[in-house]
N, C-alpha and C. Protein backbone atom coordinates (compact mmCIF):
# COMPACT_ATOMS: atom_id res chain seq x y z
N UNK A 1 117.91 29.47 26.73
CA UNK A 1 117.09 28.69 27.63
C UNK A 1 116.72 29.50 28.88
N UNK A 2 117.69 30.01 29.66
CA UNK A 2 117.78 31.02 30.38
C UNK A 2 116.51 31.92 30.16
N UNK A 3 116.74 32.53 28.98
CA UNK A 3 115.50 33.75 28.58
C UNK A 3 114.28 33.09 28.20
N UNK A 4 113.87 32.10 28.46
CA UNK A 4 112.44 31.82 28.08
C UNK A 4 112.02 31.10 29.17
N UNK A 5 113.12 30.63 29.85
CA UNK A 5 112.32 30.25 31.20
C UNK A 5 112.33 31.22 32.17
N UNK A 6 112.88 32.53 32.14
CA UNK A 6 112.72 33.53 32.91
C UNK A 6 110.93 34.61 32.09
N UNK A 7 111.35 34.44 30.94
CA UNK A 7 109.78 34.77 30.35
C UNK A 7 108.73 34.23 30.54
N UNK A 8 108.72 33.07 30.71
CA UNK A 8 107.53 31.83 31.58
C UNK A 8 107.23 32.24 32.75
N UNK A 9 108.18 32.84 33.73
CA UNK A 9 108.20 33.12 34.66
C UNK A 9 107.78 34.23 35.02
N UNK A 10 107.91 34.91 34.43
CA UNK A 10 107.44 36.52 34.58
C UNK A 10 105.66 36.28 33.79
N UNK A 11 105.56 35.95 32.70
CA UNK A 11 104.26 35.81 32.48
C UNK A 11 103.55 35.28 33.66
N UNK A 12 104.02 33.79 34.79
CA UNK A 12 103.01 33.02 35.35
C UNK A 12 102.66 34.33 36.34
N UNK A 13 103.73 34.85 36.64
CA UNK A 13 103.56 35.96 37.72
C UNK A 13 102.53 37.27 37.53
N UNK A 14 103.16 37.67 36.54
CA UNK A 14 101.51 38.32 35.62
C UNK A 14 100.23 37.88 36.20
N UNK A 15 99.86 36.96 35.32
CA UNK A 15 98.73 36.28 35.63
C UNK A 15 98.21 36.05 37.29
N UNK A 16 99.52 35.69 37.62
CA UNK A 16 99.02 35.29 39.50
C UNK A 16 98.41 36.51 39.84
N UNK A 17 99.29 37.54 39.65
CA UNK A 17 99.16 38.75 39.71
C UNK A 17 97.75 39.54 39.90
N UNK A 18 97.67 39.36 38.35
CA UNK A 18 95.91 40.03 37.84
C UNK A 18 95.02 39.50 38.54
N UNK A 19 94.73 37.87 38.67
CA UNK A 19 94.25 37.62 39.27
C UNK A 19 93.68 37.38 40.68
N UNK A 20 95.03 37.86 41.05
CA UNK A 20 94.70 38.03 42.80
C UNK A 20 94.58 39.11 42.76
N UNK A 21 94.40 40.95 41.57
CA UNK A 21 93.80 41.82 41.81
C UNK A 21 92.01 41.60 41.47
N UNK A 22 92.17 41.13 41.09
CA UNK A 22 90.56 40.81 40.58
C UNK A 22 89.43 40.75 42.05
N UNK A 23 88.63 41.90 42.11
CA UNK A 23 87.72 41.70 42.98
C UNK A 23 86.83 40.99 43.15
N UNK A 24 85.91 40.41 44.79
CA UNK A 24 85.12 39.42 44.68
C UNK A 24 83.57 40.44 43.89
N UNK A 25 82.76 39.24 43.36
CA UNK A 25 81.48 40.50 43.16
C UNK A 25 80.96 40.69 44.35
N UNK A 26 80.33 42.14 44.11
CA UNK A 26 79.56 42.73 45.27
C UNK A 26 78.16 41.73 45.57
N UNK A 27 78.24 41.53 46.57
CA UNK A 27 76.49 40.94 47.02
C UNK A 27 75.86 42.04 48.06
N UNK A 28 74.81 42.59 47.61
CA UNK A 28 74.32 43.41 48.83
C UNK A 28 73.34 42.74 49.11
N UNK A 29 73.09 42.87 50.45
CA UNK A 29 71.89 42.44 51.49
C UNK A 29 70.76 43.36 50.60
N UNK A 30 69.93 43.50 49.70
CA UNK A 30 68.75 44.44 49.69
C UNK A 30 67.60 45.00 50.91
N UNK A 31 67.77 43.56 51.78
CA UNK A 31 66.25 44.11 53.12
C UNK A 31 67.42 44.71 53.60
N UNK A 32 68.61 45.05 53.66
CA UNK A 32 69.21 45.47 54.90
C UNK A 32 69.70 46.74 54.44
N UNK A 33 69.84 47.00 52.72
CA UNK A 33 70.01 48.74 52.44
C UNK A 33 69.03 48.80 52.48
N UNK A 34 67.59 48.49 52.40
CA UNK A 34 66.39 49.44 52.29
C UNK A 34 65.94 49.64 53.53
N UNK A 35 66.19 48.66 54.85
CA UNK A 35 66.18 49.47 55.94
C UNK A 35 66.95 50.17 56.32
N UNK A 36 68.04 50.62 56.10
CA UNK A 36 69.48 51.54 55.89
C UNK A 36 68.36 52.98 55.38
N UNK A 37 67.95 52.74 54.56
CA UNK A 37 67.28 53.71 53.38
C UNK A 37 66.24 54.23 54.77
N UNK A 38 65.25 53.39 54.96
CA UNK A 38 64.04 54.06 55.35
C UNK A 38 64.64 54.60 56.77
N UNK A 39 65.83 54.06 57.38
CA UNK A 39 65.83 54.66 58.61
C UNK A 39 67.08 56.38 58.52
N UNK A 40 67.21 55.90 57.73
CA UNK A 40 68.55 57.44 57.41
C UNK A 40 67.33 58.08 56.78
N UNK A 41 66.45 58.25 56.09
CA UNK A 41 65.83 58.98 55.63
C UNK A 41 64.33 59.06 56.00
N UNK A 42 64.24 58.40 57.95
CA UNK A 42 62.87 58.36 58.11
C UNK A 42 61.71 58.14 57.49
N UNK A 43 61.77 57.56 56.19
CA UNK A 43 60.25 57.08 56.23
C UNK A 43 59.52 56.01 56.51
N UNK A 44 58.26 56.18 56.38
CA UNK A 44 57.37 56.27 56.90
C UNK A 44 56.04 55.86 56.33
N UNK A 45 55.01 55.58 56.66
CA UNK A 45 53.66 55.17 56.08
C UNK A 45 53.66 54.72 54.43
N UNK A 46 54.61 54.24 53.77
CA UNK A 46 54.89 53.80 52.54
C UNK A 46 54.40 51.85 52.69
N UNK A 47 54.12 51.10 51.84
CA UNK A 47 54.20 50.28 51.50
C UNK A 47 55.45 49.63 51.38
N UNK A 48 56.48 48.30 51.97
CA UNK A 48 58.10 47.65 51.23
C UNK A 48 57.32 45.94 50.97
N UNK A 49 57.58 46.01 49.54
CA UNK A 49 57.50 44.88 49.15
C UNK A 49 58.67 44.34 48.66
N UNK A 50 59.01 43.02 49.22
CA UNK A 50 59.79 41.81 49.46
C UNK A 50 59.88 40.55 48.41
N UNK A 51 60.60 40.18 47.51
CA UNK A 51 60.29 39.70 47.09
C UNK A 51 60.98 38.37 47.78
N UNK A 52 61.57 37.98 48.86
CA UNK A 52 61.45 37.14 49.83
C UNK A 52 59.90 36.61 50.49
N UNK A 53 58.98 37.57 50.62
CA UNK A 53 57.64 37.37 51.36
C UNK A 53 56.67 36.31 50.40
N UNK A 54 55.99 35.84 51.07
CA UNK A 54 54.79 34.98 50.85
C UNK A 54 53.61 35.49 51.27
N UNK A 55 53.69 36.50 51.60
CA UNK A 55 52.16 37.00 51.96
C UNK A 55 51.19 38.36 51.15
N UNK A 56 50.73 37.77 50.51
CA UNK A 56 50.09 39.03 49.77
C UNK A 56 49.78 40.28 50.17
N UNK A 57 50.31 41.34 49.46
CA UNK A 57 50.20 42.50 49.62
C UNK A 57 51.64 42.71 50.16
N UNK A 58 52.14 42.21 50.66
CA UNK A 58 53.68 42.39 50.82
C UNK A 58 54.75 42.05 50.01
N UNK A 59 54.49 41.51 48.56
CA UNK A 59 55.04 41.05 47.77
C UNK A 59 54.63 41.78 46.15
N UNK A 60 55.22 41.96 45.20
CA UNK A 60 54.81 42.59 44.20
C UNK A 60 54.02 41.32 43.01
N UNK A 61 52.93 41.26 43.32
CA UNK A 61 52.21 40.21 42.31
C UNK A 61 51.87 40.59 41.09
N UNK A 62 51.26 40.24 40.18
CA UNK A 62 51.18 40.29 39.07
C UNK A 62 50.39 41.81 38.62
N UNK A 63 49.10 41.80 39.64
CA UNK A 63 48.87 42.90 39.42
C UNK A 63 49.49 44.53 39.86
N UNK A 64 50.22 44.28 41.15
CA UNK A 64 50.80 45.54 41.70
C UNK A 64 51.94 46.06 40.64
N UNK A 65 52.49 44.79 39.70
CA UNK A 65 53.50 45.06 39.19
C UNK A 65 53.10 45.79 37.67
N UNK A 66 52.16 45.71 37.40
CA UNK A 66 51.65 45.63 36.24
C UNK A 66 50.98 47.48 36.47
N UNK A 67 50.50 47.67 37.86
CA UNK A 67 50.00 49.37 38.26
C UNK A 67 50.65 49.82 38.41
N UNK A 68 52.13 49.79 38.99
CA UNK A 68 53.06 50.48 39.54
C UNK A 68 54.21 50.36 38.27
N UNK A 69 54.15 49.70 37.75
CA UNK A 69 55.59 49.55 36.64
C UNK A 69 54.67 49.70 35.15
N UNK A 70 53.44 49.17 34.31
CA UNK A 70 53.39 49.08 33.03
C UNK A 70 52.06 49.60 33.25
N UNK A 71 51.53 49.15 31.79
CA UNK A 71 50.19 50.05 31.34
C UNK A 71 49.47 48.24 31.05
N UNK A 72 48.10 48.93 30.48
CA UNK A 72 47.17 47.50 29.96
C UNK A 72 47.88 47.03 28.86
N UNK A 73 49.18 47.11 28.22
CA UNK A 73 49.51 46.76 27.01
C UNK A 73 51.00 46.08 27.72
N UNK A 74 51.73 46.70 28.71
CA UNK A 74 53.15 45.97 28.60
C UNK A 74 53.68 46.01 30.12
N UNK A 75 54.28 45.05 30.85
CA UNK A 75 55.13 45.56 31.91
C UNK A 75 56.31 45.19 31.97
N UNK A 76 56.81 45.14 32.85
CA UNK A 76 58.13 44.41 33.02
C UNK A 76 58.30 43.15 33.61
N UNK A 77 59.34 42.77 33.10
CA UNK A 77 59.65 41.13 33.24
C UNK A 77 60.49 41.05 34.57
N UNK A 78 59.40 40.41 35.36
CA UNK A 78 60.40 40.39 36.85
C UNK A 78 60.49 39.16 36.80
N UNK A 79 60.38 38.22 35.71
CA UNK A 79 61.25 37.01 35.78
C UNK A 79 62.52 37.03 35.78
N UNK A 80 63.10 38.32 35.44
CA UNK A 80 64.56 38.65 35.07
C UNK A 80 65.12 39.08 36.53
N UNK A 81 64.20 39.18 37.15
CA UNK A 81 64.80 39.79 38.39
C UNK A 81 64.89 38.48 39.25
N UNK A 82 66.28 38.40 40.20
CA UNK A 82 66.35 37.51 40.95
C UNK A 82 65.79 37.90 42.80
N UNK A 83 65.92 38.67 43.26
CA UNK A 83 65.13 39.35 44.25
C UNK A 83 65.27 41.08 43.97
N UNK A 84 64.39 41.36 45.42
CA UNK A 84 63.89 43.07 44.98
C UNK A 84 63.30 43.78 46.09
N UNK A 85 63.60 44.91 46.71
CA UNK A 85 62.83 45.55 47.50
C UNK A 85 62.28 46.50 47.32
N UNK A 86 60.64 46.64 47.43
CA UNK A 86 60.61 48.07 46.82
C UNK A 86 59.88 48.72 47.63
N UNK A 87 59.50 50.57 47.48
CA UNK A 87 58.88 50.85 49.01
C UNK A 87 58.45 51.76 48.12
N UNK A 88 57.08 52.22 48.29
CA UNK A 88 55.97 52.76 47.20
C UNK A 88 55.24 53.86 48.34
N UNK A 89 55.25 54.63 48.80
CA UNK A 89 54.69 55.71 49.62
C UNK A 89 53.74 56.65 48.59
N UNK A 90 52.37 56.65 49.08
CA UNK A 90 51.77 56.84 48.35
C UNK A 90 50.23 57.64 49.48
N UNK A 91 50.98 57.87 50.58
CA UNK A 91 50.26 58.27 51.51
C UNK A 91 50.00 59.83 51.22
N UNK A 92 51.00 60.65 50.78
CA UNK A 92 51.12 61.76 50.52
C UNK A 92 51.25 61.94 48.94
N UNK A 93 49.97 62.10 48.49
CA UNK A 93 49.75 62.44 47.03
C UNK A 93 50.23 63.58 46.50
N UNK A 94 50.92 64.78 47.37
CA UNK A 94 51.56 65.82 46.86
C UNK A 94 53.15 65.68 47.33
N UNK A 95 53.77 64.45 47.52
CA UNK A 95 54.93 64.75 48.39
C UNK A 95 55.76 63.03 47.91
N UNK A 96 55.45 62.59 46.71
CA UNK A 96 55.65 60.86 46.25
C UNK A 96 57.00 60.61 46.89
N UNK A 97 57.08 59.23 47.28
CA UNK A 97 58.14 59.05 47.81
C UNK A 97 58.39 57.38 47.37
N UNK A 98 59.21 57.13 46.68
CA UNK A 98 59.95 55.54 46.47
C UNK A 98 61.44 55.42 45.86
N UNK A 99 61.91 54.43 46.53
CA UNK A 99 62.79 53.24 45.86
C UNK A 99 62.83 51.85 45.77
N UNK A 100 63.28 51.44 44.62
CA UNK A 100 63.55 50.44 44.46
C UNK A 100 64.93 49.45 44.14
N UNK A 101 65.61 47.98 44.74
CA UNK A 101 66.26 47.44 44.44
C UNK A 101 66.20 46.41 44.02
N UNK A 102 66.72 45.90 43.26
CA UNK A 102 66.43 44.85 42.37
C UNK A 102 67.96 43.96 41.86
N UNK A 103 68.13 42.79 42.03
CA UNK A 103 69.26 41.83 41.76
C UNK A 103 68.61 40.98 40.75
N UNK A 104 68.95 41.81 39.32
CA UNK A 104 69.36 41.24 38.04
C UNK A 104 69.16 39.49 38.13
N UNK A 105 68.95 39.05 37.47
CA UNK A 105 69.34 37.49 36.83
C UNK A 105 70.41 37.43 36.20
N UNK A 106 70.93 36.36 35.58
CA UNK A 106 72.60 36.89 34.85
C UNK A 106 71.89 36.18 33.31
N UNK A 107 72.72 37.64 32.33
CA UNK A 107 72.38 37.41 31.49
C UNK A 107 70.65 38.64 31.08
N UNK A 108 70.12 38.86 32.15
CA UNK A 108 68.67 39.96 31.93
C UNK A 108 68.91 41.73 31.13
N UNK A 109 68.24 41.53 30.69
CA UNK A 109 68.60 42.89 30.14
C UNK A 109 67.71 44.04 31.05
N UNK A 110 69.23 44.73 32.05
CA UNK A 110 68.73 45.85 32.87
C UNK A 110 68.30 47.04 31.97
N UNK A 111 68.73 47.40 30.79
CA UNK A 111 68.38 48.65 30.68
C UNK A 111 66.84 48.62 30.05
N UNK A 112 66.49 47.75 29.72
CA UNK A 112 64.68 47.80 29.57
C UNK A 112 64.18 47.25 30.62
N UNK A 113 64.61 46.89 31.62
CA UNK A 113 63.96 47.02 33.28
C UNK A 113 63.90 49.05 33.49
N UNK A 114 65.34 48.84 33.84
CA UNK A 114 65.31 50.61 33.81
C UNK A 114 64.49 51.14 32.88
N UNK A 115 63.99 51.27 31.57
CA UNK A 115 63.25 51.95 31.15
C UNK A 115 61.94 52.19 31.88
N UNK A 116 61.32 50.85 31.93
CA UNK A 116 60.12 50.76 32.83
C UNK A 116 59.99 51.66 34.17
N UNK A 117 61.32 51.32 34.79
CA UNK A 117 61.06 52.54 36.18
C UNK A 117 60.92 53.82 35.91
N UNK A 118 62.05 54.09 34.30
CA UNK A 118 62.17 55.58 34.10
C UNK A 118 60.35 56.23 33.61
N UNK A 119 59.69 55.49 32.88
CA UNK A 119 58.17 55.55 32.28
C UNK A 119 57.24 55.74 33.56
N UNK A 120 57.58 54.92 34.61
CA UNK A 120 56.42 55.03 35.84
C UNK A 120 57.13 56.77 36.14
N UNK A 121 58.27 56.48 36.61
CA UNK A 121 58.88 58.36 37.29
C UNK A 121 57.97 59.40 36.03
N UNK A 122 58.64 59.21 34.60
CA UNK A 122 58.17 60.57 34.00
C UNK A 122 56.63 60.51 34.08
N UNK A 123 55.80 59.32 33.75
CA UNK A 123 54.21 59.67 33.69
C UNK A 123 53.55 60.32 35.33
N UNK A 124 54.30 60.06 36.53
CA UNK A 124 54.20 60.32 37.58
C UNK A 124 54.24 62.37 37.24
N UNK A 125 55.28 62.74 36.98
CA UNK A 125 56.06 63.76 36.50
C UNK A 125 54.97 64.68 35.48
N UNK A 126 54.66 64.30 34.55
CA UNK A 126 53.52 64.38 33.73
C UNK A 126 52.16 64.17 34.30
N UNK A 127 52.16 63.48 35.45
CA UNK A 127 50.40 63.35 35.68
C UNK A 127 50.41 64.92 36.38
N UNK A 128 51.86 65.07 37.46
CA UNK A 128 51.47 66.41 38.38
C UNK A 128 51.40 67.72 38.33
N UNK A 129 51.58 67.13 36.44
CA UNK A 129 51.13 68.89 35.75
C UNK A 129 49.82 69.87 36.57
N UNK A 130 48.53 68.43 36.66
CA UNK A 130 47.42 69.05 36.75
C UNK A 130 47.25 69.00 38.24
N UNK A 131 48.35 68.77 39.10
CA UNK A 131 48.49 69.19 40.49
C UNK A 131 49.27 69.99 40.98
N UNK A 132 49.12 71.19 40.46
CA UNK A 132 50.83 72.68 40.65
C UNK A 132 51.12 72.52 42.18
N UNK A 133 50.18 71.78 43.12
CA UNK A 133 50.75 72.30 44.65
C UNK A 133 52.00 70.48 44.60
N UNK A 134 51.46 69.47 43.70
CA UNK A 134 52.39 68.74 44.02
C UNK A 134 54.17 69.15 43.80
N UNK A 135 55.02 68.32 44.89
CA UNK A 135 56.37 68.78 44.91
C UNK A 135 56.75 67.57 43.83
N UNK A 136 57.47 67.92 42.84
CA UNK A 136 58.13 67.01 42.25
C UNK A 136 59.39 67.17 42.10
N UNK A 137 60.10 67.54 42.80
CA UNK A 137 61.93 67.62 42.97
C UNK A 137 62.12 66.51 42.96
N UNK A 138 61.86 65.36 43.84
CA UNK A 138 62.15 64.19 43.99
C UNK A 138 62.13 63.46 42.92
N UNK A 139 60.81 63.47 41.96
CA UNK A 139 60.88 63.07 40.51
C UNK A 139 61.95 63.43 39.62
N UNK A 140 61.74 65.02 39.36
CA UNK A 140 63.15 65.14 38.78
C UNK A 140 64.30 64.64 38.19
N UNK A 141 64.53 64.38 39.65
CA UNK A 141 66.03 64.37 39.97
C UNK A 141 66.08 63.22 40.52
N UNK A 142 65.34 62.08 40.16
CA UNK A 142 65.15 60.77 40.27
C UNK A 142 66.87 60.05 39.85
N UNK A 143 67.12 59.38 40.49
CA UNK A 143 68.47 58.30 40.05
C UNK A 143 68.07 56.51 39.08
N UNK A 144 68.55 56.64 38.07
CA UNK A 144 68.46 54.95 37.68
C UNK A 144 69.58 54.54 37.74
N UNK A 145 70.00 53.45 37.89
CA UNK A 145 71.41 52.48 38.08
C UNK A 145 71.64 51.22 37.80
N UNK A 146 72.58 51.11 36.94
CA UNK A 146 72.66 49.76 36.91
C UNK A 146 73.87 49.24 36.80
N UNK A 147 74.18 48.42 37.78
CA UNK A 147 75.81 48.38 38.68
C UNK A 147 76.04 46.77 38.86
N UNK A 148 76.87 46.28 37.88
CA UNK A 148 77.27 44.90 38.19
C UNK A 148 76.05 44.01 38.34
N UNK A 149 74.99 43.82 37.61
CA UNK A 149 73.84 42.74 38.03
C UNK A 149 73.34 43.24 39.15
N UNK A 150 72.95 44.68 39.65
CA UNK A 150 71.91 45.01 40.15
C UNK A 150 71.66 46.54 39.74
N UNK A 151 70.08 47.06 39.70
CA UNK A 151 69.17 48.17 39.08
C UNK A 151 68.79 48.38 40.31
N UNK A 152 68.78 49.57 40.44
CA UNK A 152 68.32 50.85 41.46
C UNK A 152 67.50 51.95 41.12
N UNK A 153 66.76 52.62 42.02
CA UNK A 153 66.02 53.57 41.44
C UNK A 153 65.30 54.26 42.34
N UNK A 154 65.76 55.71 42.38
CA UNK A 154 65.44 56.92 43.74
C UNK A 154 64.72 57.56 43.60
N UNK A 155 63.61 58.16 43.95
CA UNK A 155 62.72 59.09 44.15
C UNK A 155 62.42 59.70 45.53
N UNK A 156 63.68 60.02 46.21
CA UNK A 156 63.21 60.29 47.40
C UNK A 156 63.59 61.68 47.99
N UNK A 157 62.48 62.74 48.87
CA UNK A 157 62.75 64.06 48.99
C UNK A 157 64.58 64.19 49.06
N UNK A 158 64.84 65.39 48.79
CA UNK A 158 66.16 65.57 49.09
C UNK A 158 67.13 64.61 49.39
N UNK A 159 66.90 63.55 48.89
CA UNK A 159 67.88 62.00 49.24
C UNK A 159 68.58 61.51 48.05
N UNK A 160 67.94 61.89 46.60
CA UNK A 160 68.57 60.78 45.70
C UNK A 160 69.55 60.71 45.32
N UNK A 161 70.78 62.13 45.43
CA UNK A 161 71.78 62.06 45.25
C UNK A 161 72.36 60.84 46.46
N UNK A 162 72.34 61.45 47.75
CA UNK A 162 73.01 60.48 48.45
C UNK A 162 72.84 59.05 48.29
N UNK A 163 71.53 58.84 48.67
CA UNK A 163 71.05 57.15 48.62
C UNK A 163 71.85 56.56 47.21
N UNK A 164 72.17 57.49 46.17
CA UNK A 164 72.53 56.75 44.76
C UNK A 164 74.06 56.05 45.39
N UNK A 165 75.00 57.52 45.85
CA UNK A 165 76.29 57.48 46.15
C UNK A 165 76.48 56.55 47.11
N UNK A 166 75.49 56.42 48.15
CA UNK A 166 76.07 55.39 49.52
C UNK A 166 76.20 53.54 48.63
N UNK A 167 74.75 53.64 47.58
CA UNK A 167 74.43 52.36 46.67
C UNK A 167 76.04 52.28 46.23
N UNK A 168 75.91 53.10 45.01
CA UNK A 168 77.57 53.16 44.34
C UNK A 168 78.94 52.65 45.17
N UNK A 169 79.17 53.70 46.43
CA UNK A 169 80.47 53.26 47.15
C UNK A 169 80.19 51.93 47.40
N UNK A 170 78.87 50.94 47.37
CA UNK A 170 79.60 49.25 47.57
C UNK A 170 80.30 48.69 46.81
N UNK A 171 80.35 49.65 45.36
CA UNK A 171 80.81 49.38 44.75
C UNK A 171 82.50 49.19 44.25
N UNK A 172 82.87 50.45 44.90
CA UNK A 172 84.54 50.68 44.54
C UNK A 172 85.18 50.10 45.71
């Protein structure tokens, strides 16, 4: 009797255990890393669309989403997405500069979101064949992510390693 109510006991403790290691999920502010983003990495004259906003042109509508993410045949489903910030610099045609964040729906399938970002980066990558003075390091060496119900995605000069890692550490 002894040994099985001391085994009850040690199991409930277990359990208490695990479960009070169990972390809360991460929630990140998105407007508040992407101004994190644009101000550690100064930019500048880019476009940030909100998917908080109500005002056109500040928001990614049907068509921006459809030029910037797919072709006349397919885009991506930002019904799956629950909010999103994205910042599209497009001022400097030899020098591209964006990221994007995006909070998953539960249950959405990120890695054909991510494909879509990865298709806009390489055709970007592929268009600047026929521009040799454009810099495409940033393309490159572009970051995709997809971390607990939220997708990320870097294209920015000399930044994407970091911006990936600062994203990541909310994580651990």
């Amino acid at each position: 009797m002894k040994k099985t109510f001391s085994a009850v006991l040690a199991m409930l403790l277990l359990v208490a255990c695990l479960s009070s290691c169990q972390k809360d999920p991460v929630v990140l502010d998105l407007q508040a890393e992407a101004n994190s983003i644009l101000s550690t990495y100064q930019l500048e004259g880019g476009n940030l669309y909100t998917s908080t906003s109500t005002v056109l042109g500040e928001y990614l509508d049907e068509d921006l989403i459809r030029s910037y993410y797919g072709d006349l045949t397919s885009m991506p489903d930002f019904g799956s997405v629950e909010s999103y910030v994205v910042y599209i610099d497009e001022s400097k045609p030899i020098l591209p500069c964006e990221f994007g964040l995006f909070k998953m729906k539960e249950g959405a399938d990120a890695q054909a979101f991510i494909a879509y970002l990865q298709a806009r980066i390489d055709l970007k990558i592929q268009n600047a064949k026929a521009y040799p003075s454009m810099d495409t390091s940033m393309l490159v060496s572009a970051k995709f992510v997809e971390k607990d119900g939220y997708v990320w995605y870097c294209a920015v000069k000399d930044a994407n390693d970091q911006i990936n890692s600062a994203l990541e550490a909310k994580f651990n």
